[in-house]
N, C-alpha and C. Protein backbone atom coordinates (compact mmCIF):
# COMPACT_ATOMS: atom_id res chain seq x y z
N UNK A 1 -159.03 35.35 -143.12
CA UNK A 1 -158.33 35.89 -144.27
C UNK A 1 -158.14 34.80 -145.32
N UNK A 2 -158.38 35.30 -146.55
CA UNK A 2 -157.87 34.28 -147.55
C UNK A 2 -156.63 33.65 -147.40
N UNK A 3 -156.58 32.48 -147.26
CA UNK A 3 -155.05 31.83 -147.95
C UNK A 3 -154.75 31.06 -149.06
N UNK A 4 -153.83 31.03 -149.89
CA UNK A 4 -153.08 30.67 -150.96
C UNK A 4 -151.84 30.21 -150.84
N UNK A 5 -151.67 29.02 -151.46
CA UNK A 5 -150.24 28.57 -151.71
C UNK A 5 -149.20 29.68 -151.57
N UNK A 6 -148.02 29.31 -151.46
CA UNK A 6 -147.28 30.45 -151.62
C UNK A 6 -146.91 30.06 -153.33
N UNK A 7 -146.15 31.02 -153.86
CA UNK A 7 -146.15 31.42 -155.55
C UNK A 7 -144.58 30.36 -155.40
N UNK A 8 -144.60 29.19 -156.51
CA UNK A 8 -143.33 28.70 -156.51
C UNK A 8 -142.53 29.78 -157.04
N UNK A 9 -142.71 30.69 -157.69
CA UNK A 9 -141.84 31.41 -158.09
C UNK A 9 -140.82 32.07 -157.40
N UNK A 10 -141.22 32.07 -156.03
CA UNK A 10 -140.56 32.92 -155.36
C UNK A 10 -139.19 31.94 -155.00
N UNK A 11 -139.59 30.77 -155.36
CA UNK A 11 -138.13 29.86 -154.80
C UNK A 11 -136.93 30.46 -155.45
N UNK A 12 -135.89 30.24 -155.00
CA UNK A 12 -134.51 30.63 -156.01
C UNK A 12 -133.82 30.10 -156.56
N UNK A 13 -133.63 29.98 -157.48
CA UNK A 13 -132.70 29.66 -158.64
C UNK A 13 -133.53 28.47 -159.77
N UNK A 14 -135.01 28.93 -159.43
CA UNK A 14 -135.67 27.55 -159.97
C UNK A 14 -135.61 26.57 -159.39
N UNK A 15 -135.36 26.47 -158.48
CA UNK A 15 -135.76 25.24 -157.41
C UNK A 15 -136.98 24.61 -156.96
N UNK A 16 -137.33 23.61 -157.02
CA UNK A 16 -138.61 23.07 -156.20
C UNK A 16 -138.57 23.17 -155.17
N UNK A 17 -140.47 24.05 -154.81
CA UNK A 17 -140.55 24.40 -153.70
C UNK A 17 -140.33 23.90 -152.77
N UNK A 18 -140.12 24.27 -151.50
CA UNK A 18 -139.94 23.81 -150.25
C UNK A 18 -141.34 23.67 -149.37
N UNK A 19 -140.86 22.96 -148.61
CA UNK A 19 -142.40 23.27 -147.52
C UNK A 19 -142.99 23.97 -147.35
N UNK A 20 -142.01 25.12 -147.18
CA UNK A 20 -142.60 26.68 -146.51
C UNK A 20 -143.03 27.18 -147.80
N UNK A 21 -142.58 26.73 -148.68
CA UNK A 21 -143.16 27.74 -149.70
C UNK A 21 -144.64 27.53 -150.08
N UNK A 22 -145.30 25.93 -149.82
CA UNK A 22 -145.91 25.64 -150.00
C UNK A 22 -146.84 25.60 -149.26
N UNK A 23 -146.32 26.33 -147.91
CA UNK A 23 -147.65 26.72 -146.91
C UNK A 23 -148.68 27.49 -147.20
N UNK A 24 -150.00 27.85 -146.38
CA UNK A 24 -150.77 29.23 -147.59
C UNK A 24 -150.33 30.30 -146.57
N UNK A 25 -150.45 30.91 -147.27
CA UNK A 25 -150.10 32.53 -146.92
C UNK A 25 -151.42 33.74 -146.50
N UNK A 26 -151.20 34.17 -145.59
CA UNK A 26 -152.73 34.81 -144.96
C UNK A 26 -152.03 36.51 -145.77
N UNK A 27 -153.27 37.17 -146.32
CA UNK A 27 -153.05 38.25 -147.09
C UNK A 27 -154.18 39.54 -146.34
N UNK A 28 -153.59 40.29 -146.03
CA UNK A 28 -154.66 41.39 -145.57
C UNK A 28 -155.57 41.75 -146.42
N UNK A 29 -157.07 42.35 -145.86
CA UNK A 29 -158.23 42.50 -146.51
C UNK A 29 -158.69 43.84 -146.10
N UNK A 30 -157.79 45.26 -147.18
CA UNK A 30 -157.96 46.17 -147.11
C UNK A 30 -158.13 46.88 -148.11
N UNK A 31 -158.40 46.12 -149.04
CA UNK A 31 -159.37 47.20 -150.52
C UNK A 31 -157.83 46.82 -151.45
N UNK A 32 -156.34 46.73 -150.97
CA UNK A 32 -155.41 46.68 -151.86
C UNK A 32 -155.23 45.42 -152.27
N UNK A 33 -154.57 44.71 -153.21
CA UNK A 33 -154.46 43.86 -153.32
C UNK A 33 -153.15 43.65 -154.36
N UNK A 34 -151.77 43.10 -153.55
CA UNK A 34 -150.60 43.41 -154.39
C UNK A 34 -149.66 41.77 -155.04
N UNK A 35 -150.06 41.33 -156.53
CA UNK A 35 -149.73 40.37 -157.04
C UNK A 35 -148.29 40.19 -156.82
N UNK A 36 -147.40 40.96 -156.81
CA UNK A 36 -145.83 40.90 -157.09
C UNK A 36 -145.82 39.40 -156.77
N UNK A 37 -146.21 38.68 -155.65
CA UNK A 37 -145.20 37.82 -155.13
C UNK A 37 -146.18 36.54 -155.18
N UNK A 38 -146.96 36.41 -156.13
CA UNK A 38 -148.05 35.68 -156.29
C UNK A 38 -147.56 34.67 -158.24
N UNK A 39 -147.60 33.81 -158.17
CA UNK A 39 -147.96 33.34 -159.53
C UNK A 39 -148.58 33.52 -160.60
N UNK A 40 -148.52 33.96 -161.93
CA UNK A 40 -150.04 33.74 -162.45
C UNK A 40 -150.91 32.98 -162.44
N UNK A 41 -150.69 31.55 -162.23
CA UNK A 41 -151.61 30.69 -161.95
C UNK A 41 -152.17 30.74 -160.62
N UNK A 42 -152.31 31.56 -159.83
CA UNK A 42 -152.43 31.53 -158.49
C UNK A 42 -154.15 32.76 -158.76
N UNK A 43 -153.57 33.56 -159.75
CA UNK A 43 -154.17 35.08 -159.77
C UNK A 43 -155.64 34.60 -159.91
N UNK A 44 -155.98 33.56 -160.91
CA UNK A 44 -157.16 33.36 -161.53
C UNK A 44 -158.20 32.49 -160.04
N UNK A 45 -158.23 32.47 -159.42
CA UNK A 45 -158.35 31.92 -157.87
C UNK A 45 -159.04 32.80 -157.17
N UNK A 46 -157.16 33.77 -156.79
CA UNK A 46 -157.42 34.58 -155.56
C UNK A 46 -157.73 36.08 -155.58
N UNK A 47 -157.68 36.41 -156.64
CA UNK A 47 -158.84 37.79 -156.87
C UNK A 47 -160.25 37.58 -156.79
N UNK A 48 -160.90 36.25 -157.27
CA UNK A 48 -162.11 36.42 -157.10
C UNK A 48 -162.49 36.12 -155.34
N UNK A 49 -161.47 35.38 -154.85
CA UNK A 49 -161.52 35.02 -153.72
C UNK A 49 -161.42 36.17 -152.69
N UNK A 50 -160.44 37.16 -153.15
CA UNK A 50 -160.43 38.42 -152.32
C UNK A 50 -161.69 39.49 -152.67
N UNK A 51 -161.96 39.40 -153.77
CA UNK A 51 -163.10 40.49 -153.67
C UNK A 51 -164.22 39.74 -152.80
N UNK A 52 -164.54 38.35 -152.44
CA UNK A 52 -165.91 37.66 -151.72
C UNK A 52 -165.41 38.39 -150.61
N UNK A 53 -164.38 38.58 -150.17
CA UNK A 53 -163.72 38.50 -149.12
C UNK A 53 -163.57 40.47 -148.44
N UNK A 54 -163.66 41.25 -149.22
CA UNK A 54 -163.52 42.67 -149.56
C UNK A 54 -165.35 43.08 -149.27
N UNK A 55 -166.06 42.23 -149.97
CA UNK A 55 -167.40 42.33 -150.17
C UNK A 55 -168.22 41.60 -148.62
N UNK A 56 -167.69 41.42 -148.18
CA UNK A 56 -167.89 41.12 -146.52
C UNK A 56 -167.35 41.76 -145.96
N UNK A 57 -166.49 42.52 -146.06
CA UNK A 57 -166.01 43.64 -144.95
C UNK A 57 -166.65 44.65 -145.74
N UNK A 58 -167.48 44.88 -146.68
CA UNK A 58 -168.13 46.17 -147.01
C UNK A 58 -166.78 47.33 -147.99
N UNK A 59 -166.11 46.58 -148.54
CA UNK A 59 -165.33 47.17 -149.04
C UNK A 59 -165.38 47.26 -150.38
N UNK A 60 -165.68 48.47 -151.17
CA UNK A 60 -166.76 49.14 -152.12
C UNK A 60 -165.60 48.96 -153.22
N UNK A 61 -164.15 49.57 -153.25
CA UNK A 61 -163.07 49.75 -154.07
C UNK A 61 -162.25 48.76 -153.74
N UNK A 62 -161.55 48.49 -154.97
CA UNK A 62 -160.37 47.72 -154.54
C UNK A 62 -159.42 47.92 -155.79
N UNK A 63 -157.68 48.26 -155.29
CA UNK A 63 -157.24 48.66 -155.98
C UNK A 63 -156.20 47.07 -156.36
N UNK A 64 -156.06 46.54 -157.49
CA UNK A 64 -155.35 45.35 -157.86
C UNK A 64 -153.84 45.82 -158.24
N UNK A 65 -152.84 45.37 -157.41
CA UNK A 65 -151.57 45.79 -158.28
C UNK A 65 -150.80 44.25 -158.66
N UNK A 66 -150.33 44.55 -160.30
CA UNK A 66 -150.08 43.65 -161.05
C UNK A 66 -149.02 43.98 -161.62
N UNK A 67 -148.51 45.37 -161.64
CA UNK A 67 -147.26 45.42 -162.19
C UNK A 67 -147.64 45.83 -163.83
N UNK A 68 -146.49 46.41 -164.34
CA UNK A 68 -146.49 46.85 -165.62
C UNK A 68 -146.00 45.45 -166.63
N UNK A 69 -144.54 45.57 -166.59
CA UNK A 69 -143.80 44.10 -167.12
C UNK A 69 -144.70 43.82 -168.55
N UNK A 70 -145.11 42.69 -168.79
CA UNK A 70 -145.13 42.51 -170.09
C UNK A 70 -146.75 42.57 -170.53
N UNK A 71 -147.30 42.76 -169.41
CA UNK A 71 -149.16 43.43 -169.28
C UNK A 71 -149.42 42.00 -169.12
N UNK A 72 -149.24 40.53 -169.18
CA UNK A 72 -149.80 39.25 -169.45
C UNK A 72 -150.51 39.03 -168.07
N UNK A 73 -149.90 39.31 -166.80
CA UNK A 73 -150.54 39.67 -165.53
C UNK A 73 -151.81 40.72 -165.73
N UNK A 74 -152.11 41.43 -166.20
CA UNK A 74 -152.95 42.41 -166.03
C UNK A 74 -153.81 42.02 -167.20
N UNK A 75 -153.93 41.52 -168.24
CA UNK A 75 -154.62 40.78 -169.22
C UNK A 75 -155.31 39.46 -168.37
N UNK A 76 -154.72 38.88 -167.37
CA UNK A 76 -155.44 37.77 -166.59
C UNK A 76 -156.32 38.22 -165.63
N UNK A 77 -155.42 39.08 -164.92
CA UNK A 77 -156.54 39.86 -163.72
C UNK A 77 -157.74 40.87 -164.84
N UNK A 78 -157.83 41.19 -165.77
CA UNK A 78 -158.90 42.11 -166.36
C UNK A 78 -160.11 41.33 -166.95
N UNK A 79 -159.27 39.85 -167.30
CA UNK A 79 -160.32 38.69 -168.07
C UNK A 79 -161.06 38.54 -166.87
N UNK A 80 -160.22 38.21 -165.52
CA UNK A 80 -161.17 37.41 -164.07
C UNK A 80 -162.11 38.16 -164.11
N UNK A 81 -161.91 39.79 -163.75
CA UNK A 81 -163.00 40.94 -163.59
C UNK A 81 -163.88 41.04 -164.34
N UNK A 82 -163.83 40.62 -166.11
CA UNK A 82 -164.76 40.91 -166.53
C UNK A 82 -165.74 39.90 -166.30
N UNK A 83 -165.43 38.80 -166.37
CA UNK A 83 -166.32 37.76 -165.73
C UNK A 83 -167.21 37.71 -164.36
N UNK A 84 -167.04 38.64 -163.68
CA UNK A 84 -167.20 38.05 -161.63
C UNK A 84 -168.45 38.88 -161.84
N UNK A 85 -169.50 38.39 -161.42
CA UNK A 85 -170.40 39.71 -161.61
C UNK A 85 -170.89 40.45 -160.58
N UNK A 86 -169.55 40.46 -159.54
CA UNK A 86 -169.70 41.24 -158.44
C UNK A 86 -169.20 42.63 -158.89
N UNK A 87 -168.38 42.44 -159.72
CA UNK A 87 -167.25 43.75 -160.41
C UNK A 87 -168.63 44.73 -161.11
N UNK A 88 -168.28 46.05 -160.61
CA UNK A 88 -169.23 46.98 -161.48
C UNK A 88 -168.48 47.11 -162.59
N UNK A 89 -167.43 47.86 -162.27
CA UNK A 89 -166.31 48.37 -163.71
C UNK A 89 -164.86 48.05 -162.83
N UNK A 90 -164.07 48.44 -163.79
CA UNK A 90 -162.40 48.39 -163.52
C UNK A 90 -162.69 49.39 -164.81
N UNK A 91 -160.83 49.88 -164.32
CA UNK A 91 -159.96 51.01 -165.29
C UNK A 91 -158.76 50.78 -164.68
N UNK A 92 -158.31 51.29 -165.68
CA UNK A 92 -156.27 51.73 -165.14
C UNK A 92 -156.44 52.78 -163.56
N UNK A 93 -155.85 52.53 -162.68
CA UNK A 93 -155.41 53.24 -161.65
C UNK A 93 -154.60 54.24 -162.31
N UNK A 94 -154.78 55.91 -161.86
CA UNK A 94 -154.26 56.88 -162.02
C UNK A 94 -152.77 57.26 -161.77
N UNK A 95 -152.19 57.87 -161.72
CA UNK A 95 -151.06 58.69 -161.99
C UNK A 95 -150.62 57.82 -160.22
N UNK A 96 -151.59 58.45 -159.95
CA UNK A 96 -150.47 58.23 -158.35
C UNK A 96 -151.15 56.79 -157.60
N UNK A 97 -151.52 56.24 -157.79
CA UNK A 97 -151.91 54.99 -157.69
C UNK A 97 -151.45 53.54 -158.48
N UNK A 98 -150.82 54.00 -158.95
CA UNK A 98 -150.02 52.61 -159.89
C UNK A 98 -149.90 53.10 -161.66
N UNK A 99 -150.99 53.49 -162.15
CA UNK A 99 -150.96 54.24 -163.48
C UNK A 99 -151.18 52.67 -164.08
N UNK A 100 -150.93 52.01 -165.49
CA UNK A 100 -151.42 51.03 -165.70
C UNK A 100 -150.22 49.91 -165.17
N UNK A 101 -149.71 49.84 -164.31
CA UNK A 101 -149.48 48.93 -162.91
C UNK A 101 -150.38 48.13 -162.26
N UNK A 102 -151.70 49.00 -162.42
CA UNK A 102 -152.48 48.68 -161.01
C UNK A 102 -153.91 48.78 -161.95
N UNK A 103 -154.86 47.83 -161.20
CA UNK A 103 -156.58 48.67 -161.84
C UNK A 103 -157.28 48.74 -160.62
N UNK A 104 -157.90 49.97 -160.98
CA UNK A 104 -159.01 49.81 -159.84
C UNK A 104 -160.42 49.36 -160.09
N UNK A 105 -160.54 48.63 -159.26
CA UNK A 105 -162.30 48.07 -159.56
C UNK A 105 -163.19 48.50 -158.38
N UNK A 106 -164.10 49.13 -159.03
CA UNK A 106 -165.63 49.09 -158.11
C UNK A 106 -166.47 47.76 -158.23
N UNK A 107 -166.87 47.36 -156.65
CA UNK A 107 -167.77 46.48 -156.67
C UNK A 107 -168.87 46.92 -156.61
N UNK A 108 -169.93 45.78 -156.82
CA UNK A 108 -171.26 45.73 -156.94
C UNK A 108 -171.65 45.80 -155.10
N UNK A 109 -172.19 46.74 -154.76
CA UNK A 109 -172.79 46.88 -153.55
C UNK A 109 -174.42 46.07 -153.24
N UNK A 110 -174.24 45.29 -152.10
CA UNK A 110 -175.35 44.62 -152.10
C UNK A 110 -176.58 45.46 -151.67
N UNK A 111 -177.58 45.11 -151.79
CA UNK A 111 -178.51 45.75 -150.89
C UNK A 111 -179.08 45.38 -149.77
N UNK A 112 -178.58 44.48 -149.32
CA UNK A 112 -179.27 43.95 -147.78
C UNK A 112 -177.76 44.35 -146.74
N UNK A 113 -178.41 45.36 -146.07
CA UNK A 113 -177.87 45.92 -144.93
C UNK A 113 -178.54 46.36 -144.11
């Protein structure tokens, strides 16, 4: 599984991180993928890192949640995507899937299977 720092953000009160915070963090590899508790500086990394990672388990969709808030999260994750040229397309996730919270991206399916 991918790991990543943990997000200083999550420390409290603005504190410098602690050890633990600074351990990496193992993230499941099931098509979802949920920023809340992640950094922005962390994002530009580990999305491309999770789709290599999605794209070895044969996992075609993947839904990114980033939260609504001030869109600056979802402006970073949409720049990564347009760049990766594993990404077929992204769009806003629908009504019951996050709505623009969340995007969903189709990957590029390989052909050697």
């Amino acid at each position: 599984m991918p790991k990543i720092p943990a997000s200083p953000s999550t420390s409290p009160k603005g504190e410098a991180p602690s050890e633990a915070d600074e351990a990496a963090v193992e993230i499941p590899i099931d098509g979802v993928l949920d920023l809340h508790t992640f950094s922005p500086k962390d994002v530009r990394d580990l999305v491309p890192e999770y789709i290599g990672e999605c794209l070895k388990r044969g996992i075609a969709e993947v839904r990114i949640i980033h939260g609504k808030g001030t869109g600056t999260l979802k402006a970073i994750v949409q720049s990564v995507l347009k760049k990766d040229p594993r990404v077929a397309s992204f769009k806003d996730a629908g009504i019951d899937a996050g709505g623009w919270g969340a995007t969903l991206v189709r990957l590029v399916q390989s052909s050697k299977r």
